[in-house]
C-alpha atoms as a PDB file:
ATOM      1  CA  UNK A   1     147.307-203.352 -72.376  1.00  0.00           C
ATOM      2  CA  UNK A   2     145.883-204.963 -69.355  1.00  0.00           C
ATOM      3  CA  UNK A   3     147.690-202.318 -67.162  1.00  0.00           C
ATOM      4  CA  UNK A   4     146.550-199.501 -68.935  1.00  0.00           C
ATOM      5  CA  UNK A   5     142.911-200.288 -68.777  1.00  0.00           C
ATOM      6  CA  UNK A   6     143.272-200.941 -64.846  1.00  0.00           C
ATOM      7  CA  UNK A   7     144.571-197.629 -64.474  1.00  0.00           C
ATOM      8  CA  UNK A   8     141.948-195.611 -66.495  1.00  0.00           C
ATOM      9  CA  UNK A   9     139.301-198.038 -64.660  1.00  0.00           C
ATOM     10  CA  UNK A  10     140.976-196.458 -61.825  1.00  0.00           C
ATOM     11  CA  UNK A  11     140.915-192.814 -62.246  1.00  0.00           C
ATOM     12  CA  UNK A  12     137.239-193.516 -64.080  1.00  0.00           C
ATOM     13  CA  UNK A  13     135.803-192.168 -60.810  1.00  0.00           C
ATOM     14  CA  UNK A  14     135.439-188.499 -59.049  1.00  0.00           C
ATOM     15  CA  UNK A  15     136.054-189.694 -55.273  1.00  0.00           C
ATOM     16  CA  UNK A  16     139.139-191.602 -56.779  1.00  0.00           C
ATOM     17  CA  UNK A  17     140.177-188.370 -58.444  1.00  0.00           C
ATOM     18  CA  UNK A  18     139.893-186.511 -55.518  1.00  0.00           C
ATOM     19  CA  UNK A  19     141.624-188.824 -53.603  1.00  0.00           C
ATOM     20  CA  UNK A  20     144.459-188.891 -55.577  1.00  0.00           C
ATOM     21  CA  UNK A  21     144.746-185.015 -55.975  1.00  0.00           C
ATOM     22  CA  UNK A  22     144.771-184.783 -52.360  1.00  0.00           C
ATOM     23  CA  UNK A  23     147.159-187.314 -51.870  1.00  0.00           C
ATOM     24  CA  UNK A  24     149.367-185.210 -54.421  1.00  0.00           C
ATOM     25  CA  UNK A  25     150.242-183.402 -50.769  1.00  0.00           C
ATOM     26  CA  UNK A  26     151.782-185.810 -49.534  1.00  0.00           C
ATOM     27  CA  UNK A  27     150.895-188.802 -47.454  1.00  0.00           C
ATOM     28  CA  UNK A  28     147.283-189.253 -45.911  1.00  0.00           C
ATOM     29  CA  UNK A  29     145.731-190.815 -43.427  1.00  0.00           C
ATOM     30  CA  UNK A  30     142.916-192.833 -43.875  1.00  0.00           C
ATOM     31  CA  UNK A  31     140.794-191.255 -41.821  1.00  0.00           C
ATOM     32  CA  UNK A  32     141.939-187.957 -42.865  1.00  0.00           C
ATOM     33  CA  UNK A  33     140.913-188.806 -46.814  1.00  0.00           C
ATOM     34  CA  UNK A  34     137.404-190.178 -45.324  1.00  0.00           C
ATOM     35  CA  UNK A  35     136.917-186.802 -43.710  1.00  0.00           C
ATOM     36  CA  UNK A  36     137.938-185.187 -47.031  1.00  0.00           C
ATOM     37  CA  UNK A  37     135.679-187.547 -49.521  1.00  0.00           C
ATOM     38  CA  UNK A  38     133.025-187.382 -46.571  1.00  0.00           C
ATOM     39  CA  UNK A  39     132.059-191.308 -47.628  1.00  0.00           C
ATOM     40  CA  UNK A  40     131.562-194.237 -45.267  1.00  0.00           C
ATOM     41  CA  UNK A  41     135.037-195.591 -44.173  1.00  0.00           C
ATOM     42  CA  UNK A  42     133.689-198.717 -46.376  1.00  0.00           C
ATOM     43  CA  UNK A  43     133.837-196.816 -49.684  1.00  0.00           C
ATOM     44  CA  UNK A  44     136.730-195.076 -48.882  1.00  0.00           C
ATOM     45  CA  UNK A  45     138.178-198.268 -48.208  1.00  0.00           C
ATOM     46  CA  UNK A  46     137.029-199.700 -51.497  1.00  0.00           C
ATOM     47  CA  UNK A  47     138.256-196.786 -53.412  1.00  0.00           C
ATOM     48  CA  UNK A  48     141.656-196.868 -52.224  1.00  0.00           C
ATOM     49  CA  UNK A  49     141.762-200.607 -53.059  1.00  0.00           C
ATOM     50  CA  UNK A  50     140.837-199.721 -56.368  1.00  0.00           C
ATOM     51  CA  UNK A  51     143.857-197.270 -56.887  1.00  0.00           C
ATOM     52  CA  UNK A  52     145.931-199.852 -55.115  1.00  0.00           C
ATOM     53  CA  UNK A  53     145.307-202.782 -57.588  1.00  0.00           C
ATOM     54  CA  UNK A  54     145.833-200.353 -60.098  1.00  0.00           C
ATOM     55  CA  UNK A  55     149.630-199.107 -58.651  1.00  0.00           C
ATOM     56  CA  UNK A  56     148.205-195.417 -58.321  1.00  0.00           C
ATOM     57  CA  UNK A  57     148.741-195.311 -54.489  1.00  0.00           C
ATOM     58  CA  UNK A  58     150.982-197.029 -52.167  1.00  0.00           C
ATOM     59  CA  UNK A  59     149.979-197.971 -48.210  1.00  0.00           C
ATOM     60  CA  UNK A  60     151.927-198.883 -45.392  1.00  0.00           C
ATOM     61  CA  UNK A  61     150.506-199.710 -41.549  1.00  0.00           C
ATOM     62  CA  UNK A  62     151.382-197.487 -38.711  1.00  0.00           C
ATOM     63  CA  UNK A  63     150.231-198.954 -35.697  1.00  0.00           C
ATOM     64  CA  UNK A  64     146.237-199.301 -36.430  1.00  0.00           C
ATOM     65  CA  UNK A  65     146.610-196.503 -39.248  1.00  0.00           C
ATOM     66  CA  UNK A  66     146.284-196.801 -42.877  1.00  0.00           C
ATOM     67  CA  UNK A  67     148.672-194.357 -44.679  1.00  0.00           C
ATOM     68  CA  UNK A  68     148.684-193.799 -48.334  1.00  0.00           C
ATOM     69  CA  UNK A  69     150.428-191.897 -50.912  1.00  0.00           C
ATOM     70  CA  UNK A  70     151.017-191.429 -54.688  1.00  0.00           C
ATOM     71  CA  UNK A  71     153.336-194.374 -55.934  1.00  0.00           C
ATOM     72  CA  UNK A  72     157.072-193.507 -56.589  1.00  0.00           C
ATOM     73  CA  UNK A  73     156.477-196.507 -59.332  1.00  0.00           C
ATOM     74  CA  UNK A  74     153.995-196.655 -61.738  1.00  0.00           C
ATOM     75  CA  UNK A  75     152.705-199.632 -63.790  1.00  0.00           C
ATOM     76  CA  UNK A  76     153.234-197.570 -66.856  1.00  0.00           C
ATOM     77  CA  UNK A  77     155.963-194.813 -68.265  1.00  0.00           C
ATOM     78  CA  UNK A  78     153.266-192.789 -69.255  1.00  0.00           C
ATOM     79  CA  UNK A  79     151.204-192.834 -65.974  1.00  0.00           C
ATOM     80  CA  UNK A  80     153.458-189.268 -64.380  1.00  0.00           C
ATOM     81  CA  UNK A  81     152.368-187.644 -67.424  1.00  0.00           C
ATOM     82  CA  UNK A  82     148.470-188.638 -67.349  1.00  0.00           C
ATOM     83  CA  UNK A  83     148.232-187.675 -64.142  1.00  0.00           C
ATOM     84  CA  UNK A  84     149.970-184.426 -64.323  1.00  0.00           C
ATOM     85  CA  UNK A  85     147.750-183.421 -67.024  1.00  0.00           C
ATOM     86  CA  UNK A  86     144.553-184.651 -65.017  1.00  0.00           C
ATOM     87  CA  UNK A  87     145.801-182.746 -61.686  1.00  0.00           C
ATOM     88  CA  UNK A  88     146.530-179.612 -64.121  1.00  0.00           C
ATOM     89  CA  UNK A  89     142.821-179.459 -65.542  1.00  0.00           C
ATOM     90  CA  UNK A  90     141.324-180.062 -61.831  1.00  0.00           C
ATOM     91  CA  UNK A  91     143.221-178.005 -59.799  1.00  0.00           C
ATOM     92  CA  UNK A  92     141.000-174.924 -60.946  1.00  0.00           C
ATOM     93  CA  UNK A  93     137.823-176.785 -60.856  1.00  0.00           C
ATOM     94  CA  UNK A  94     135.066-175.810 -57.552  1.00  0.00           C
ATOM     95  CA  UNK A  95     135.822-178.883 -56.173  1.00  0.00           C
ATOM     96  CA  UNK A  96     139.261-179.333 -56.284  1.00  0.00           C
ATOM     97  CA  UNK A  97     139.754-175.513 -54.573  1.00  0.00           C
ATOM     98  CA  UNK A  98     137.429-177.034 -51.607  1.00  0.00           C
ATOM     99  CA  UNK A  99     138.846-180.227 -51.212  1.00  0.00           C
ATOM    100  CA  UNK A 100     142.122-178.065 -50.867  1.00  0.00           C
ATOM    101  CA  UNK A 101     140.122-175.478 -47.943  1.00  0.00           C
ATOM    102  CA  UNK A 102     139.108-178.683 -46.385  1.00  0.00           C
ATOM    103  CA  UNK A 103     142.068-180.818 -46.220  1.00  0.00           C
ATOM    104  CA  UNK A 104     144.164-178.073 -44.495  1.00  0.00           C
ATOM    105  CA  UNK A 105     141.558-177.800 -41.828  1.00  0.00           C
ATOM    106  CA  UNK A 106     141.684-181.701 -41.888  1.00  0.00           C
ATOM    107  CA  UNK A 107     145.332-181.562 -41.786  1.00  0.00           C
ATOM    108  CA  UNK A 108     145.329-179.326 -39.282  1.00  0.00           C
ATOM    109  CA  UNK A 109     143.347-182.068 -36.616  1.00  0.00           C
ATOM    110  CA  UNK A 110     145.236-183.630 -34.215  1.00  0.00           C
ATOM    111  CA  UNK A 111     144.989-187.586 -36.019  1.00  0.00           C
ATOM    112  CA  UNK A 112     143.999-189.186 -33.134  1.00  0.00           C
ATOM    113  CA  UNK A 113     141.345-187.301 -32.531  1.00  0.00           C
ATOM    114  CA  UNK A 114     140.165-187.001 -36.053  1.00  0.00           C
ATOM    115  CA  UNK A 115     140.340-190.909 -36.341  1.00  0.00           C
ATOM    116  CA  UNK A 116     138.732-191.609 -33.250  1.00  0.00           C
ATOM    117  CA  UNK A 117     135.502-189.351 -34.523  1.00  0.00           C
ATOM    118  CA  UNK A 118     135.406-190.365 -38.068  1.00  0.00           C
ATOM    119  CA  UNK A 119     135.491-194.196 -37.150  1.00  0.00           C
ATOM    120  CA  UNK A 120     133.166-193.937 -34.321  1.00  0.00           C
ATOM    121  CA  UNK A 121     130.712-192.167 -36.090  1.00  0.00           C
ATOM    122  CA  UNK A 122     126.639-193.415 -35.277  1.00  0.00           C
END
């Protein structure tokens, strides 16, 4: 039970919703999910920890990058279907069809640049 409650404690947020709908594109960046949620690295950090604990994403360390993407495993069998049904229902919402404008301009940022700007922000 404990798992299940984790993971809806998890997707009980938009920014972690968005998140994870963008991530449904593959792997992201840190910095390139930062530019997307347009939050302090801080609470991007914190979400992502959030879907972490609760097996929604997966990370791995290139260099001084942070990389994450949807887990291949979830905690639960049922997880692939909730989240299919979420990403169905928010694909056609306003912000969904933004955060999809804005992530291929994002994606289309050469990452070092991109993560030099976002993290050295005043």
């Amino acid at each position: 039970m404990r798992d299940i409650m984790d993971m809806l404690k998890a997707l009980a947020d938009e920014n972690r919703l968005r998140a994870l709908g963008a991530l449904r594109g593959g792997e992201l960046c840190v910095c390139q999910l930062i530019a997307l949620l347009d939050l302090a690295p801080s609470t991007v950090s914190k979400h992502l920890t959030i879907l972490r604990a609760a097996r929604l994403v997966e990370s791995r360390k290139e260099g001084r990058w942070m990389h994450y993407r949807l887990s291949k495993v979830f905690r639960t069998p049922s997880t692939d279907k909730l989240l299919a049904l979420l990403f169905k229902d928010m694909e056609k919402t306003a912000r969904s069809v933004e955060d999809r404008k804005n992530l291929k301009r994002i994606c289309g940022e050469n990452m070092e640049t991109l993560c030099r700007r976002i993290l050295c922000k005043p």
